[in-house]
C-alpha atoms as a PDB file:
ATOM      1  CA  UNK A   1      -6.345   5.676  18.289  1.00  0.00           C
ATOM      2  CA  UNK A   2      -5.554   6.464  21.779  1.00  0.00           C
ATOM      3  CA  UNK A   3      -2.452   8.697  22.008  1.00  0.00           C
ATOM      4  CA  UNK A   4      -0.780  10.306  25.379  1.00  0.00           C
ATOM      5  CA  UNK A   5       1.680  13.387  24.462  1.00  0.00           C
ATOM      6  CA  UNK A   6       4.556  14.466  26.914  1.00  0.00           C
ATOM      7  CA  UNK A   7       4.355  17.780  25.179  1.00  0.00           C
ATOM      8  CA  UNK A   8       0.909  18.807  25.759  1.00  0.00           C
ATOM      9  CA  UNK A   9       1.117  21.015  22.609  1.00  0.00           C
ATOM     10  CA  UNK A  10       1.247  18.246  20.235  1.00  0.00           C
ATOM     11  CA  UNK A  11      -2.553  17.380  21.757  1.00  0.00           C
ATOM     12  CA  UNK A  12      -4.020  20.798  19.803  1.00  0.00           C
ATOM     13  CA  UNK A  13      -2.209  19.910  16.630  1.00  0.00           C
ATOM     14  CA  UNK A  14      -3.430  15.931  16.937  1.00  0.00           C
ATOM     15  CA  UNK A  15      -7.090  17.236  16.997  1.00  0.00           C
ATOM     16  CA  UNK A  16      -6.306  19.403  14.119  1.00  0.00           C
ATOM     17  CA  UNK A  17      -4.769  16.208  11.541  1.00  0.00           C
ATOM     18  CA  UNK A  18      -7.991  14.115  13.098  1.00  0.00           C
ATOM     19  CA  UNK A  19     -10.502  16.829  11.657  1.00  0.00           C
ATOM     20  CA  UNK A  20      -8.308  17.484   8.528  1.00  0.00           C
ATOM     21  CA  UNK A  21      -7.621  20.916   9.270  1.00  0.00           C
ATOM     22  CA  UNK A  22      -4.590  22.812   7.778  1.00  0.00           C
ATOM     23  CA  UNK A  23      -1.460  22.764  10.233  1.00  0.00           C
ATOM     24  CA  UNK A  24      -0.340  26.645  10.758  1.00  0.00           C
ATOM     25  CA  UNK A  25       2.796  28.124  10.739  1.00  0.00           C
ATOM     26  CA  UNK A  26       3.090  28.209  14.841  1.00  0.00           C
ATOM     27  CA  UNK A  27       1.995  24.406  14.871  1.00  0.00           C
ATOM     28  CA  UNK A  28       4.906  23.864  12.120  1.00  0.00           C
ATOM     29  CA  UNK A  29       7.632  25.780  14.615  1.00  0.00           C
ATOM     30  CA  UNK A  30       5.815  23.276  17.401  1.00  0.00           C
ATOM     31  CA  UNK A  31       6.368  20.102  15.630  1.00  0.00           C
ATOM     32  CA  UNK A  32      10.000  21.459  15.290  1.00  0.00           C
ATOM     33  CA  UNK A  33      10.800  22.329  18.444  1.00  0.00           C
ATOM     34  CA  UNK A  34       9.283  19.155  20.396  1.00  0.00           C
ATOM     35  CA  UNK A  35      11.063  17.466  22.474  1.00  0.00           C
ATOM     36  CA  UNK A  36       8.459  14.328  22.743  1.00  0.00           C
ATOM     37  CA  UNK A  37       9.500  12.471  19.681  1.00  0.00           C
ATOM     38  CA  UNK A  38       7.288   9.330  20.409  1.00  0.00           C
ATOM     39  CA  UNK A  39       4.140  11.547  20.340  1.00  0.00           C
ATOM     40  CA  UNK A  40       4.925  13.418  16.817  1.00  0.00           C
ATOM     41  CA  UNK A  41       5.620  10.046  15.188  1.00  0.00           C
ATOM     42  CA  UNK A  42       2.769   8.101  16.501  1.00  0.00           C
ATOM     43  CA  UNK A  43       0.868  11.491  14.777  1.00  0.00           C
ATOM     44  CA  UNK A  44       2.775  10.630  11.336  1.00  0.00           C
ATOM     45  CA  UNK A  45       2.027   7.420  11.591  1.00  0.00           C
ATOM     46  CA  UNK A  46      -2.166   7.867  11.972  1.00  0.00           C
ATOM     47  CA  UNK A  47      -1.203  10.287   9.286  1.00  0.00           C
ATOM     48  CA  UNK A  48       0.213   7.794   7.351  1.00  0.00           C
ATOM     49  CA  UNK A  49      -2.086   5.118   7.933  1.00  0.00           C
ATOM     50  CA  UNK A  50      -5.155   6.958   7.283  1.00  0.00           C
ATOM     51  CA  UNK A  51      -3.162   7.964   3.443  1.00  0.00           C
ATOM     52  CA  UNK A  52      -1.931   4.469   2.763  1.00  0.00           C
ATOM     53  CA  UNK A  53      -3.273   1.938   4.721  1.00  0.00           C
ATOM     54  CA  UNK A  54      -0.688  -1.021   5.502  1.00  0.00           C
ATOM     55  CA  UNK A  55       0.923  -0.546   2.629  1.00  0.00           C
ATOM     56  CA  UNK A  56       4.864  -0.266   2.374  1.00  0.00           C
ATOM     57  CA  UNK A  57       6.692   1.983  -1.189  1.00  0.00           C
ATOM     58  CA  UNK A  58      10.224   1.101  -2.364  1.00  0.00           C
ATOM     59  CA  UNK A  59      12.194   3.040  -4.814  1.00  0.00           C
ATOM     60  CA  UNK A  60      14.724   1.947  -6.449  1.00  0.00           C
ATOM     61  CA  UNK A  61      17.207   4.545  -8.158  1.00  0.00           C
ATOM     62  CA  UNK A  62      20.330   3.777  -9.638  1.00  0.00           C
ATOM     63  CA  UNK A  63      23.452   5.853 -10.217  1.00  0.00           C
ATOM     64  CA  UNK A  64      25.600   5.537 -12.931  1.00  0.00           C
ATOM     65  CA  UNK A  65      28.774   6.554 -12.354  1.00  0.00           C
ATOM     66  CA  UNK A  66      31.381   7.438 -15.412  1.00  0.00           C
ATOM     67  CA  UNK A  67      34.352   8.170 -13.944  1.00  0.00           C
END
């Protein structure tokens, strides 16, 4: 998967989640402070896809309440 970031910082932390490495603490305060939103979702979204494949989870709660 081809992906071009804006933020150029996001490029260290994509080659990190490709090789399975641990994210650090500084790459946590990056994904937080990015401004390039496309980029950090099309990461949690190869995330995603490499976890669960095309697969899509409902849940279902329901509240009862007595009042």
């Amino acid at each position: 998967m081809d992906i071009s970031f804006i933020d150029g910082r996001l490029e260290n932390i994509y080659s990190k989640v490709l090789k399975g490495s641990r994210l650090s603490k500084e790459d946590g305060i990056c994904i937080y402070k990015t401004h390039d939103l496309i980029g950090l979702g099309q990461i949690a979204n190869h995330v995603r896809q490499s976890l669960h494949g095309n697969k899509a989870f409902y849940i279902y709660n329901q509240h009862l309440n007595y009042t």
